[in-house]
C-alpha atoms as a PDB file:
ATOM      1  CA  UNK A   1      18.721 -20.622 -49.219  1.00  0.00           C
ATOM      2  CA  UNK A   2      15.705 -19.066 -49.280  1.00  0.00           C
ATOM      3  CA  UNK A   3      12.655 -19.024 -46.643  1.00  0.00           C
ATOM      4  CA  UNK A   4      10.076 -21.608 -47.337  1.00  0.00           C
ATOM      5  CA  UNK A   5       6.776 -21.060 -45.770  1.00  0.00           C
ATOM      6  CA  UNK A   6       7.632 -24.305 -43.186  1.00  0.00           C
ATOM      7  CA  UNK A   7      10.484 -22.428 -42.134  1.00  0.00           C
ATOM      8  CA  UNK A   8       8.341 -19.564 -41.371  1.00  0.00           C
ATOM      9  CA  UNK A   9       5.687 -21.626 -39.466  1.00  0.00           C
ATOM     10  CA  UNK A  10       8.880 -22.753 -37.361  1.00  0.00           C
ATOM     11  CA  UNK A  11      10.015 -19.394 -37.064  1.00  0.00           C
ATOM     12  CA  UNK A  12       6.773 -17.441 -35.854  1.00  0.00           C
ATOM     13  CA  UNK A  13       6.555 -20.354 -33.099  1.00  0.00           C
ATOM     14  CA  UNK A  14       9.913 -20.141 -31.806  1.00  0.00           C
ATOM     15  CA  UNK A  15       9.774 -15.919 -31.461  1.00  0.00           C
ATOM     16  CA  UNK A  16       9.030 -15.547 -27.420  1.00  0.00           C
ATOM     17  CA  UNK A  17       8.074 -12.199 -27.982  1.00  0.00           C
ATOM     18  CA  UNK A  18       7.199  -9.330 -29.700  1.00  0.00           C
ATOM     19  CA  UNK A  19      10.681  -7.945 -30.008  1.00  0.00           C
ATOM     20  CA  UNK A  20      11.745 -11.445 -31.186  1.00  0.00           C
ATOM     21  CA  UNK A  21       8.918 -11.263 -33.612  1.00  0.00           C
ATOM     22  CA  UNK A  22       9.409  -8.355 -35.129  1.00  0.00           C
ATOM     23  CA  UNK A  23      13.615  -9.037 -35.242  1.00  0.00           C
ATOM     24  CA  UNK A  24      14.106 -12.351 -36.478  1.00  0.00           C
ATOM     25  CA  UNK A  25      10.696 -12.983 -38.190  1.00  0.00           C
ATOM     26  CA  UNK A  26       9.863  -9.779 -40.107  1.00  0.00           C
ATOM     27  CA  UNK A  27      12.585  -9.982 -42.302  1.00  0.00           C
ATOM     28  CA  UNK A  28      12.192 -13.374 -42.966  1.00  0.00           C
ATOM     29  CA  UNK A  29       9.111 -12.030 -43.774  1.00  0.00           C
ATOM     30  CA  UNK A  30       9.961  -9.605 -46.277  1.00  0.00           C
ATOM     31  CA  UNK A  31      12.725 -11.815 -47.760  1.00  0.00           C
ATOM     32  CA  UNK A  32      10.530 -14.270 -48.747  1.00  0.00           C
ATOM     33  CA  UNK A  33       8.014 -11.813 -49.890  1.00  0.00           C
ATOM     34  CA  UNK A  34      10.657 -10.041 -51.552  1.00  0.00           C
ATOM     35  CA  UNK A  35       9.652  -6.674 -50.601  1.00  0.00           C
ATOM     36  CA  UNK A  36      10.650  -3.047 -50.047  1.00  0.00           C
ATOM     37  CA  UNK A  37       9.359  -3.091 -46.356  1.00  0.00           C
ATOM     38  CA  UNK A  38       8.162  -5.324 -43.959  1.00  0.00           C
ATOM     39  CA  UNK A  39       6.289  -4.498 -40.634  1.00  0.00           C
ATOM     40  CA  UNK A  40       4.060  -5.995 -37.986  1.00  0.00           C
ATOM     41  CA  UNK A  41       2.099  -4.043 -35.005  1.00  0.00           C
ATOM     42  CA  UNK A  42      -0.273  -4.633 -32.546  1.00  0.00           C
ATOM     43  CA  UNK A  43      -3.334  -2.186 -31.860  1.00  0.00           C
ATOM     44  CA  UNK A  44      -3.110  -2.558 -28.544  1.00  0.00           C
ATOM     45  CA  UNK A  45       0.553  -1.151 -28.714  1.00  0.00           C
ATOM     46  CA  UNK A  46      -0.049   2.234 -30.612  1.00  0.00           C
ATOM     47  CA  UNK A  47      -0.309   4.469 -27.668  1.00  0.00           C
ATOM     48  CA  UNK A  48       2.961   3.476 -26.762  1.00  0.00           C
ATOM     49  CA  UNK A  49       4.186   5.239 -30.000  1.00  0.00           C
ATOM     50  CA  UNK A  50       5.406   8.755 -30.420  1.00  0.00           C
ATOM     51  CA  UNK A  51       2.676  10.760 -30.778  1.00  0.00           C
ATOM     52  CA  UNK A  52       3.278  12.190 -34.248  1.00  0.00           C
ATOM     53  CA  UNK A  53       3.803   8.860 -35.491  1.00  0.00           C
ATOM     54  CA  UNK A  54       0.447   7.584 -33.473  1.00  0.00           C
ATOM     55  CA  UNK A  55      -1.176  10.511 -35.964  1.00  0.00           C
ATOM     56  CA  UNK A  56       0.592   8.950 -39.172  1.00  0.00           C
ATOM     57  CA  UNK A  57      -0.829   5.424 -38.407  1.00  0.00           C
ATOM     58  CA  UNK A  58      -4.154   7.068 -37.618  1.00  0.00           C
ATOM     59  CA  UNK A  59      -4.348   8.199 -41.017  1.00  0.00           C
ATOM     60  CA  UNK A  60      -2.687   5.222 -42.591  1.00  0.00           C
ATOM     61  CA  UNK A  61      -5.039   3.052 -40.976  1.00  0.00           C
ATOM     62  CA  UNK A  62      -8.316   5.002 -41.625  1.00  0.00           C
ATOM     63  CA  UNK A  63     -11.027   2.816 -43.059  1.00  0.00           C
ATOM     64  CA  UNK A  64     -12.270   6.100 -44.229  1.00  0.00           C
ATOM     65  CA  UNK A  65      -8.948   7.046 -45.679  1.00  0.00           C
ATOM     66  CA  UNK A  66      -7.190   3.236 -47.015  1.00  0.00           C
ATOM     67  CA  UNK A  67      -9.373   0.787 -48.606  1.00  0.00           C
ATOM     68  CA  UNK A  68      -7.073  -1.862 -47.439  1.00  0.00           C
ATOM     69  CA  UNK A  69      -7.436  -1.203 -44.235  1.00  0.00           C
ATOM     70  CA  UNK A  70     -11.470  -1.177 -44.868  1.00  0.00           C
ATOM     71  CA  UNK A  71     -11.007  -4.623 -46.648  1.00  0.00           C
ATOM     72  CA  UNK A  72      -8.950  -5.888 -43.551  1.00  0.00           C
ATOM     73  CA  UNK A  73     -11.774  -4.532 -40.908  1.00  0.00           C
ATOM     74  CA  UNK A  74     -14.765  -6.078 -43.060  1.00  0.00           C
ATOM     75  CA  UNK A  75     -13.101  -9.081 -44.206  1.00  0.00           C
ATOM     76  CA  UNK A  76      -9.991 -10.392 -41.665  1.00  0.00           C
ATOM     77  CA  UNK A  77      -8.269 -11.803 -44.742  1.00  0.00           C
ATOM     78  CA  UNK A  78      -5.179 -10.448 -46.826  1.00  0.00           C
ATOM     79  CA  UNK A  79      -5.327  -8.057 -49.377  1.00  0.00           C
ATOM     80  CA  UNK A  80      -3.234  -6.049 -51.917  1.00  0.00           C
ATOM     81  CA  UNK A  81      -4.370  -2.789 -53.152  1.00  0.00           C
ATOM     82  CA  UNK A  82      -5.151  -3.883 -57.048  1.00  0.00           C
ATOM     83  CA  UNK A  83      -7.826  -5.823 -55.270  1.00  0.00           C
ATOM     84  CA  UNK A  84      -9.552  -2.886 -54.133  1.00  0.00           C
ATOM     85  CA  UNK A  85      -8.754  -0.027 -56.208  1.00  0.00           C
ATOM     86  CA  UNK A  86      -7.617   0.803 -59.262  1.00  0.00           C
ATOM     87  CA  UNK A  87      -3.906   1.941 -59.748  1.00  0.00           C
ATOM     88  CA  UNK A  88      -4.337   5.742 -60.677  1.00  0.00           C
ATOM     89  CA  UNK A  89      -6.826   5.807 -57.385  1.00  0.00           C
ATOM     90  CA  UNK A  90      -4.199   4.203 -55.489  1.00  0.00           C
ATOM     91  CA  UNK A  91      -1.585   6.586 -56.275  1.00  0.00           C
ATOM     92  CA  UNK A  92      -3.666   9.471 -55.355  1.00  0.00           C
ATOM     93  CA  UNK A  93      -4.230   7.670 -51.960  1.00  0.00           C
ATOM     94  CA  UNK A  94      -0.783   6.838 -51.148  1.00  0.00           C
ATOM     95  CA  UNK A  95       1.705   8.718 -53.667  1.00  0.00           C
ATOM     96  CA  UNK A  96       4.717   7.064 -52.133  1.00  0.00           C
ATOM     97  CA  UNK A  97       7.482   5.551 -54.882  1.00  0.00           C
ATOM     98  CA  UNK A  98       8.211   2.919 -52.330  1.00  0.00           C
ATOM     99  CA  UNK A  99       4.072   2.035 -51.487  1.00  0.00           C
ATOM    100  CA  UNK A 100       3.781   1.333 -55.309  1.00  0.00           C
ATOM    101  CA  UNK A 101       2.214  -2.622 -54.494  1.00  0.00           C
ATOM    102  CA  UNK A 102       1.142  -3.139 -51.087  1.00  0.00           C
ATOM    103  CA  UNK A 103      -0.348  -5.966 -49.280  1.00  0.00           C
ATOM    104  CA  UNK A 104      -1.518  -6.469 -45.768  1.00  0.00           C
ATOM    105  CA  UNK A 105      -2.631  -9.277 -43.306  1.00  0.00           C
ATOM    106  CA  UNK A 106      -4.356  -9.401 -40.391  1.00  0.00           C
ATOM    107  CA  UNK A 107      -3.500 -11.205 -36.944  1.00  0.00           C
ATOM    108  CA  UNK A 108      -7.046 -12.206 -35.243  1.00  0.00           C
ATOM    109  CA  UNK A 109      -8.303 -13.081 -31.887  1.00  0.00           C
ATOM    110  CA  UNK A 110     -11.530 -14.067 -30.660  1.00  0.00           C
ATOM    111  CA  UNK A 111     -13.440 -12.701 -33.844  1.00  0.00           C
ATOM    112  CA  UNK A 112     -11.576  -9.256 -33.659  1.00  0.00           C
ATOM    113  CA  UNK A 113      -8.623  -7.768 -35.779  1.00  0.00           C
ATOM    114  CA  UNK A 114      -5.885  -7.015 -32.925  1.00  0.00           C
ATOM    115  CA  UNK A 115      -3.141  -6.195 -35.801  1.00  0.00           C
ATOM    116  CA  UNK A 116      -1.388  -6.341 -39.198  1.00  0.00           C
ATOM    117  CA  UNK A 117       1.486  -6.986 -41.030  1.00  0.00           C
ATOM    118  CA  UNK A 118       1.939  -5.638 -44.055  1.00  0.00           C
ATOM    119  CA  UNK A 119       4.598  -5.460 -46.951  1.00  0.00           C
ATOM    120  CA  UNK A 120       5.631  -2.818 -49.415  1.00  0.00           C
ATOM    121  CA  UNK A 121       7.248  -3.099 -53.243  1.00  0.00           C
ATOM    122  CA  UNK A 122       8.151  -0.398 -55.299  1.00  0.00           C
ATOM    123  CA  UNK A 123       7.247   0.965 -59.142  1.00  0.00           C
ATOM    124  CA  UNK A 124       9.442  -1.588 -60.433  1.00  0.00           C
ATOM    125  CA  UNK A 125       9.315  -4.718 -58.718  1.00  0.00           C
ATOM    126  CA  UNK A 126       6.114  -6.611 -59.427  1.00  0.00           C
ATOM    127  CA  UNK A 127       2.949  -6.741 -58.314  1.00  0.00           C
ATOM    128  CA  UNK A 128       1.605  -9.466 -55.142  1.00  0.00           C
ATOM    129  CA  UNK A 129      -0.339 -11.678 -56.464  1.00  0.00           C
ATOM    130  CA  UNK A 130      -2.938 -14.511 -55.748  1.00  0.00           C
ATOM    131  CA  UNK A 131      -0.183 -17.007 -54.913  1.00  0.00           C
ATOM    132  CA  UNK A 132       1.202 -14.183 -52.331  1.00  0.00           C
ATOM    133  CA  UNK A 133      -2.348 -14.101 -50.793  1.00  0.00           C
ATOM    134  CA  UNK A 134      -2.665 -17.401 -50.111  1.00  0.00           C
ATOM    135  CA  UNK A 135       0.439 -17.553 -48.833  1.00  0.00           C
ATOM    136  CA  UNK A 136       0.282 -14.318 -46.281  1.00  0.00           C
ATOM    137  CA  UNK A 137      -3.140 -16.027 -45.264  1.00  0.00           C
ATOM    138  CA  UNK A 138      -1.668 -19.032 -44.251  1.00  0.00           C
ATOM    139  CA  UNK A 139       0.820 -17.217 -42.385  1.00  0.00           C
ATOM    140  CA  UNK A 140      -1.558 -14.645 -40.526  1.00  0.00           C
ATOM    141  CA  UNK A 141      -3.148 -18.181 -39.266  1.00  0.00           C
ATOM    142  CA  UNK A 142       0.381 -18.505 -37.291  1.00  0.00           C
ATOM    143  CA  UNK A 143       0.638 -15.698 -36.314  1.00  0.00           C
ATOM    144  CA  UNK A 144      -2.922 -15.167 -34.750  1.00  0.00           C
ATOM    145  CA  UNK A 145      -2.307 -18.192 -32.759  1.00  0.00           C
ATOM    146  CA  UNK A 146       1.196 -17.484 -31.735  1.00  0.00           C
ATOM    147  CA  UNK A 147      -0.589 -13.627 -30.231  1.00  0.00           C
ATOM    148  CA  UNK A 148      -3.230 -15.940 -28.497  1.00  0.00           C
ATOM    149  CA  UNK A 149      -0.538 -18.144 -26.599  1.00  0.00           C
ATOM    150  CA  UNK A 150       1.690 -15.285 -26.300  1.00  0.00           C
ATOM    151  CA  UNK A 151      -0.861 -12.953 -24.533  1.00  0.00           C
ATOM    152  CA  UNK A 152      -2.530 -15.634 -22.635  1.00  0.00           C
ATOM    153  CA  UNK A 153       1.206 -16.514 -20.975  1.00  0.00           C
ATOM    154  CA  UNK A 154       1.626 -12.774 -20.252  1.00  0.00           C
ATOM    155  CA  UNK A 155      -1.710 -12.451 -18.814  1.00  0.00           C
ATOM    156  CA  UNK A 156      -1.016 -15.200 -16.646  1.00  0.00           C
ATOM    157  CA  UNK A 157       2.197 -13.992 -15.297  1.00  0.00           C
ATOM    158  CA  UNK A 158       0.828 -10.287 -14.540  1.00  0.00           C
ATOM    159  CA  UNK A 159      -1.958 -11.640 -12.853  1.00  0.00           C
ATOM    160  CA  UNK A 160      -0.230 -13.844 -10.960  1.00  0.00           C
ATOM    161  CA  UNK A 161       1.722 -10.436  -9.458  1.00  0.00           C
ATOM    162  CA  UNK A 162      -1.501  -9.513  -7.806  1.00  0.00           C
ATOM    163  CA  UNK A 163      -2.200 -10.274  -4.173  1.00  0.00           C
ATOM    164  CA  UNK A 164      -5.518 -11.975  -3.164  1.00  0.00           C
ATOM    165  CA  UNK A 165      -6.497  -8.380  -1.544  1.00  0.00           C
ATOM    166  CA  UNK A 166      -5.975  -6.571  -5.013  1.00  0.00           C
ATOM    167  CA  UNK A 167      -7.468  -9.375  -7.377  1.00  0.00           C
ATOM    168  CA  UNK A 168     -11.118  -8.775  -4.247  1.00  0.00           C
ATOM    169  CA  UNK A 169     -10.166  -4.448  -5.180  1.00  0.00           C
ATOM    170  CA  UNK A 170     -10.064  -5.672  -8.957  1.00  0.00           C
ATOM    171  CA  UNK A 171     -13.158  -7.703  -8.610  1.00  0.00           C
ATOM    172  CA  UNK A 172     -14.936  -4.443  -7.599  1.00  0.00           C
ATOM    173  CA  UNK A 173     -13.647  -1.715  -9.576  1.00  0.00           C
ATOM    174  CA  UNK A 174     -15.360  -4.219 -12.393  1.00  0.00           C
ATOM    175  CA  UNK A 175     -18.403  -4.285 -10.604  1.00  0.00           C
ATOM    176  CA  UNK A 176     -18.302  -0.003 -10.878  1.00  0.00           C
ATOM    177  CA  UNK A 177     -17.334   0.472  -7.843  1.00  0.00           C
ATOM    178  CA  UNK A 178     -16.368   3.776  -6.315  1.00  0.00           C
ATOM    179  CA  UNK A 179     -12.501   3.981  -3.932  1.00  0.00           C
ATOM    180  CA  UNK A 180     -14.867   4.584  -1.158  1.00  0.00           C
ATOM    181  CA  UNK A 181     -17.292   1.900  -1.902  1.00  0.00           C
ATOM    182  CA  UNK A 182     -14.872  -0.436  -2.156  1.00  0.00           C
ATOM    183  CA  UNK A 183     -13.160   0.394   1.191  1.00  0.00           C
ATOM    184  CA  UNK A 184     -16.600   0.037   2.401  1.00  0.00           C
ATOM    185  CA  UNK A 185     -16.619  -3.283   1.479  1.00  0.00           C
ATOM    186  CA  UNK A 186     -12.874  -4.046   2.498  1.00  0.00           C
ATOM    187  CA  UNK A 187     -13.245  -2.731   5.507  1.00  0.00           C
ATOM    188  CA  UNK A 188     -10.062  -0.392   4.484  1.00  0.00           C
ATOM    189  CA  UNK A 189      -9.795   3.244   4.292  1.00  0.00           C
ATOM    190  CA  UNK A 190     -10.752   5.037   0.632  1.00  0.00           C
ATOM    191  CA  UNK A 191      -6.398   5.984   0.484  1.00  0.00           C
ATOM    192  CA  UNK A 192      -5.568   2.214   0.895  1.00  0.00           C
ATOM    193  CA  UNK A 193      -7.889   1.049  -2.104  1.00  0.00           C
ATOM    194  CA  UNK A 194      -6.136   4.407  -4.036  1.00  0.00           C
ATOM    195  CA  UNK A 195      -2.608   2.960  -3.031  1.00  0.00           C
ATOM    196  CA  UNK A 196      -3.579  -0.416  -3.895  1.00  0.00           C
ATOM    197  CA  UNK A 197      -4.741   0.425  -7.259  1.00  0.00           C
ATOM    198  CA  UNK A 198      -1.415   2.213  -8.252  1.00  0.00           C
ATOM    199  CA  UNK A 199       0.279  -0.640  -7.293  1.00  0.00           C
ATOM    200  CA  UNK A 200      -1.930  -2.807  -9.398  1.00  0.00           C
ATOM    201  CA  UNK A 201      -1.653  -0.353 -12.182  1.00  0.00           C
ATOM    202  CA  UNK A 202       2.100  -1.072 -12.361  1.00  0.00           C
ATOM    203  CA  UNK A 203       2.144  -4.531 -12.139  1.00  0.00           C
ATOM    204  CA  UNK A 204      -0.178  -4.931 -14.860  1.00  0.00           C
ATOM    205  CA  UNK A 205       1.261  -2.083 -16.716  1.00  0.00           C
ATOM    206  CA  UNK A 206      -2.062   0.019 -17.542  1.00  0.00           C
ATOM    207  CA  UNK A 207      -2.905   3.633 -16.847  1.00  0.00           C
ATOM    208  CA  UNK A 208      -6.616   3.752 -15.981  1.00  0.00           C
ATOM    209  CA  UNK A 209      -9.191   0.830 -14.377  1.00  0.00           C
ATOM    210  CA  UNK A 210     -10.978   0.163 -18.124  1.00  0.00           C
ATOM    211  CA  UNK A 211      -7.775  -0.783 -18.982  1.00  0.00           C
ATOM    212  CA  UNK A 212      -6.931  -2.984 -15.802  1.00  0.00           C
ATOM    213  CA  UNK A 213     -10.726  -4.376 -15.613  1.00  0.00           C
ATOM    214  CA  UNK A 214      -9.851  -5.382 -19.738  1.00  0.00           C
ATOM    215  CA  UNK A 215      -7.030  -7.356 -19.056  1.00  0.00           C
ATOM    216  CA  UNK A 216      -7.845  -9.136 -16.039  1.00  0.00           C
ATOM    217  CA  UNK A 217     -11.254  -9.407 -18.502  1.00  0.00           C
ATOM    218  CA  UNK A 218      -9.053 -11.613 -21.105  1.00  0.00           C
ATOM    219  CA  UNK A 219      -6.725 -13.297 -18.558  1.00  0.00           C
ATOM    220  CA  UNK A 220      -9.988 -14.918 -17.367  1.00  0.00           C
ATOM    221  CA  UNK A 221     -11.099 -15.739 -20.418  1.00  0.00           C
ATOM    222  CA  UNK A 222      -8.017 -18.256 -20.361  1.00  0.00           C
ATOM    223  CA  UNK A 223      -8.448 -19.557 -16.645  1.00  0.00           C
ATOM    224  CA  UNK A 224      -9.696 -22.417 -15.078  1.00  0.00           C
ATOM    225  CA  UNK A 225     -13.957 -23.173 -14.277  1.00  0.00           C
ATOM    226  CA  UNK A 226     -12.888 -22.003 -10.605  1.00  0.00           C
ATOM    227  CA  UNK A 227     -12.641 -18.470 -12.283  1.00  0.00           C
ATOM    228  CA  UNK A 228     -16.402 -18.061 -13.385  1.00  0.00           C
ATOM    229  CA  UNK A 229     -17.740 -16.184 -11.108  1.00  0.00           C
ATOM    230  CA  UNK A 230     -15.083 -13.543 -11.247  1.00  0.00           C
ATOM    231  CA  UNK A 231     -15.230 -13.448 -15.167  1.00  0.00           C
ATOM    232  CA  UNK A 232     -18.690 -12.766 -14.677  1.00  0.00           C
ATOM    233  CA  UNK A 233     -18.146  -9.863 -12.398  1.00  0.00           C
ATOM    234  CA  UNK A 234     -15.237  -8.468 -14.754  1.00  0.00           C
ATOM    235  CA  UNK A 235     -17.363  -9.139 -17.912  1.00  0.00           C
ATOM    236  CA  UNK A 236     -20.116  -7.172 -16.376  1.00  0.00           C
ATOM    237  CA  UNK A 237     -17.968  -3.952 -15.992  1.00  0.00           C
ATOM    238  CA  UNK A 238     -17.610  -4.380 -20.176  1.00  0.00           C
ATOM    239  CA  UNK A 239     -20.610  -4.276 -20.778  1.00  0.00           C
END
């Protein structure tokens, strides 16, 4: 039988993760969409890519380049290309047999796109329509909330991996703290705090302090009142 949208709902809420998400969901997805292709992704996860495919998405995803994509940024509600171009423009833009319809989603948090999902069709299937809209909007609503409660319960656990000593070296490297500065302040030598933030580096899993500082940033967003004055301190490094 076919997917109703309740059956999605139940779906997107059951996936644990992304690799449950994007296994058991997105082709539930497409099926009920009945479409070509089916895919979600995360901003936040593009780096991880292969680098030539990081450069296809770049372009794909252009505002510049892909008025759906523009209409995505400026409006955080779905769209299908015949809402924003004509077809004879759209086929210049994207010349693919099997990108003949498109539509796209977006998954929100805290006022800010974080990702998509979008669906293909080809030349001869038919075109999405107002009833598809309406539909994909209703499920980008799930699936914005099930990112929120899946990030805030991986925040949590990372942060929890940090020692008392490297949430006080965290604390400063928001503040714009220097290594030496902050061994200053630790009483601990400038190679400790280095150590320490490699450690911290892994645990999280991020490759420079904006990127630590920006996570800790969000898991306090999520924390108890105790947490204030360290959100404060972390928020401050962000500007």
């Amino acid at each position: 039988m076919r997917n109703s949208l309740q059956m999605l709902f139940e779906a997107i809420n059951q996936a644990h993760n992304e690799q449950e998400l994007r296994s058991q969901v997105v082709p539930k997805l497409g099926e009920y969409f009945t479409t070509k292709k089916c895919g979600i992704f995360f901003f936040d996860q593009l780096r991880l890519l292969d680098r030539k495919l990081q450069k296809i998405l770049e372009i794909a995803l252009s505002i510049e380049h892909n008025p759906v994509a523009r209409y995505l940024v400026e409006r955080h509600t779905p769209v299908h290309e015949a809402l924003v171009t004509s077809p004879h423009v759209w086929r210049m833009i994207c010349p693919r047999s099997d990108h003949w319809h498109v539509m796209a989603g977006p998954i929100v948090s805290q006022g800010k796109l974080v990702g998509a999902i979008g669906f293909t069709r080809e030349q001869k299937m038919t075109a999405f329509d107002a009833q598809n809209l309406a539909d994909l909007s209703a499920l980008c609503l799930h699936l914005s909330i099930w990112n929120a409660t899946m990030r805030s319960q991986s925040y949590n656990f990372k942060c929890d991996r940090l020692t008392p000593r490297e949430l006080q070296i965290a604390e400063l490297v928001a503040l714009g703290y220097t290594n030496a500065e902050i061994g200053h302040q630790l009483w601990i030598t400038e190679n400790s705090v280095k150590q320490a933030l490699k450690r911290m580096f892994r645990k999280l899993e991020v490759s420079s302090r904006a990127e630590m500082v920006a996570q800790l940033a969000a898991f306090t967003q999520h924390s108890s009142p105790a947490t204030e004055q360290s959100n404060l301190m972390l928020n401050t490094y962000l500007g």
